[in-house]
Structures are given as structure tokens and as C-alpha cells.
Protein backbone atom coordinates (compact mmCIF):
# COMPACT_ATOMS: atom_id res chain seq x y z
CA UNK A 1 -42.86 -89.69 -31.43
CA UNK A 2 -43.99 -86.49 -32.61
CA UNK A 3 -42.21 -84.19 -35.03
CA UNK A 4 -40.86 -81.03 -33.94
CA UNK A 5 -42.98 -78.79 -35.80
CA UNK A 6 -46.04 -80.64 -34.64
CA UNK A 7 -45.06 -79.80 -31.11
CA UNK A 8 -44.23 -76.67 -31.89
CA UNK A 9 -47.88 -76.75 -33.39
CA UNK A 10 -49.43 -78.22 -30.15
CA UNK A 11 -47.96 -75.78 -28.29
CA UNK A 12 -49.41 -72.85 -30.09
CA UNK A 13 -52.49 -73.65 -30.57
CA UNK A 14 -52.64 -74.82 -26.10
CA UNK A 15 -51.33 -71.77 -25.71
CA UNK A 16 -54.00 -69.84 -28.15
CA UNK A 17 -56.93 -71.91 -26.24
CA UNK A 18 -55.60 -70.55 -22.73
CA UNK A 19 -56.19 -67.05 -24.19
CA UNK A 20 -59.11 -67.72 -25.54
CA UNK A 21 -60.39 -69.45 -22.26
CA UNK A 22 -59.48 -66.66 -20.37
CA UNK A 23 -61.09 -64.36 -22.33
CA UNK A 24 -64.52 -66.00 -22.45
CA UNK A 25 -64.30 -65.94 -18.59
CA UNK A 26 -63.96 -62.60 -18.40
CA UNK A 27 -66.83 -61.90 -21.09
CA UNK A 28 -69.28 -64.00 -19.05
CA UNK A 29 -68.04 -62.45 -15.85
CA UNK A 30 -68.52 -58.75 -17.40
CA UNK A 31 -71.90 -59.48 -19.08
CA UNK A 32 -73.59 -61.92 -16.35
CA UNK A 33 -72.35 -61.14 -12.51
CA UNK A 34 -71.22 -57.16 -13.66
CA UNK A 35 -73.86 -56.42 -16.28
CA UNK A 36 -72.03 -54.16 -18.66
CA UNK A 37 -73.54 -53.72 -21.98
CA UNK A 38 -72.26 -55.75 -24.81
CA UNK A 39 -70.86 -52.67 -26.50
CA UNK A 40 -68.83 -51.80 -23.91
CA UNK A 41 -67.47 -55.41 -23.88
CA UNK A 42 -66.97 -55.94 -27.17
CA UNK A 43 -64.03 -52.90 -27.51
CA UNK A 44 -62.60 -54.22 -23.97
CA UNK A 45 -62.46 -57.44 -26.09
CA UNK A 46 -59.51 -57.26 -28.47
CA UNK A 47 -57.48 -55.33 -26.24
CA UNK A 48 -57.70 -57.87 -23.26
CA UNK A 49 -57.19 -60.59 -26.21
CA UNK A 50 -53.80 -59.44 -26.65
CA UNK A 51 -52.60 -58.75 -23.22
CA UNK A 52 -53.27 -62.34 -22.39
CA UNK A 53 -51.81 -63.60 -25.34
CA UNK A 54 -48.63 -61.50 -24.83
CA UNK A 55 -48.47 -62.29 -20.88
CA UNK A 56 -49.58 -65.91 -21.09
CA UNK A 57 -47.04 -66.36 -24.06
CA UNK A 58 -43.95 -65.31 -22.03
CA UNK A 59 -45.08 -67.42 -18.88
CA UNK A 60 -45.70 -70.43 -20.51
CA UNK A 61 -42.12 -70.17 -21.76
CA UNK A 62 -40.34 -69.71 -19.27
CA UNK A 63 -42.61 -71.52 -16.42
CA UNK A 64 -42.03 -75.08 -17.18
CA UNK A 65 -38.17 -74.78 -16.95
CA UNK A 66 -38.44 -72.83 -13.92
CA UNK A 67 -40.47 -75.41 -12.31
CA UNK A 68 -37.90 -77.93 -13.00
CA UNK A 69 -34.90 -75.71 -12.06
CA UNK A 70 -36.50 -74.92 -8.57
CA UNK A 71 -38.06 -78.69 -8.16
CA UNK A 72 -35.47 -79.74 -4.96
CA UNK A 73 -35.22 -76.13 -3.47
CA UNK A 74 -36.78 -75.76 -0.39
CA UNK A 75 -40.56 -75.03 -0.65
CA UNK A 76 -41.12 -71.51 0.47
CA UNK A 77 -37.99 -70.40 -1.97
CA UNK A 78 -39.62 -72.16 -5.10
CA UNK A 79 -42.71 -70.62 -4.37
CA UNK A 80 -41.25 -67.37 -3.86
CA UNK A 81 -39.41 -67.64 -6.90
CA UNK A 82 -42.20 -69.08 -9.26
CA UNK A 83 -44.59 -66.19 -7.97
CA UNK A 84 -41.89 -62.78 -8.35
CA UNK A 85 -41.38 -64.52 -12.25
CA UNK A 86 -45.32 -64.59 -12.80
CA UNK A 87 -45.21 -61.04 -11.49
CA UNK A 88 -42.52 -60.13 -13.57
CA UNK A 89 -43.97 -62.21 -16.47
CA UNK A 90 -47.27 -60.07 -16.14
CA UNK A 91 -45.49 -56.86 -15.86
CA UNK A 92 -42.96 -57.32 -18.75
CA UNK A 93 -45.83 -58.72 -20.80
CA UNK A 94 -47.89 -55.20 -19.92
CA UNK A 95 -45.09 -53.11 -21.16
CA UNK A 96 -44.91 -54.77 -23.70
CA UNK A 97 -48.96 -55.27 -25.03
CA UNK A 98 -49.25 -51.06 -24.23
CA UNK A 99 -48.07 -50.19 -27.37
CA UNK A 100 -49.37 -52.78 -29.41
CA UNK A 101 -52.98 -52.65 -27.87
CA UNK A 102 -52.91 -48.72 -27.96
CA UNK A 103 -51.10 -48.24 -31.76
């Protein structure tokens, strides 16, 4: 059974490799199918970096407990609810990257 800081470890570092993931999709995407130049990609970069960080970071906590609170609801209510958290996951997570990606 793994320790508690090693899961606290493995959860990081999955949750570091999601943003990272994410970002190299949208690097590929912008250089290959949109052609932007890699300067203009390269400030985009660190800004995007931390706004999926900050957004994946509060969905991934709070999405697994969700699931399992709305597990025997009926179907269209869980997916209601799972979808207005993501959206309020990805707006909270906005106002809250702003001032870190612009200071």
C-alpha cells in the first residue's frame, strides 16, 4: 500500500502531465493545422501553461468525488451536474489565473 505522501506525489505529478499534455496539443495545433510563427507561440506558451494548471488543478479535485456523489442519480441530472461544475471549474480557475498570468 502506498504511503500518503507518495500519493500525494502521484497525484501531482498526473496532474502536471495533463497540463503538460494539453499544452503540447495546443502547440502542435497552433504551429501545424494554424501556422502561427513560433514566436508568437512561444509567449502564448507560459500563459496557457498556467491557466491549465490552475483550471485542471481545481477539477481534478473536486471531479472524482462528484462523480461518486452523483453515481445513482438519474442520468441526465449527473450529467447536468458534472458539466455546470466543469463550467464553473473553468470559470473560477480563469478568475483566478488573470492575475497571476497578467502580474
Amino acid at each position: 500500500m502506498p504511503s500518503e505522501g507518495s500519493h500525494w506525489t502521484l497525484r501531482l505529478s498526473k496532474l502536471f502531465g495533463y497540463g503538460v499534455l494539453i499544452t503540447a496539443v495546443l502547440v502542435v495545433t497552433l504551429l501545424t493545422i494554424l501556422r502561427v510563427p513560433l514566436s508568437a507561440v512561444s509567449r502564448m506558451v507560459a500563459v496557457y501553461f498556467v491557466y491549465t494548471l490552475i483550471i485542471s488543478a481545481l477539477a481534478w479535485a473536486v471531479m472524482p468525488a462528484l462523480g461518486e456523489w452523483t453515481e445513482h442519480k438519474p442520468l441526465l441530472l449527473r450529467w447536468t451536474i458534472l458539466v455546470a461544475v466543469l463550467l464553473g471549474a473553468g470559470t473560477l480557475g480563469s478568475a483566478i489565473a488573470s492575475p497571476s498570468a497578467y502580474y
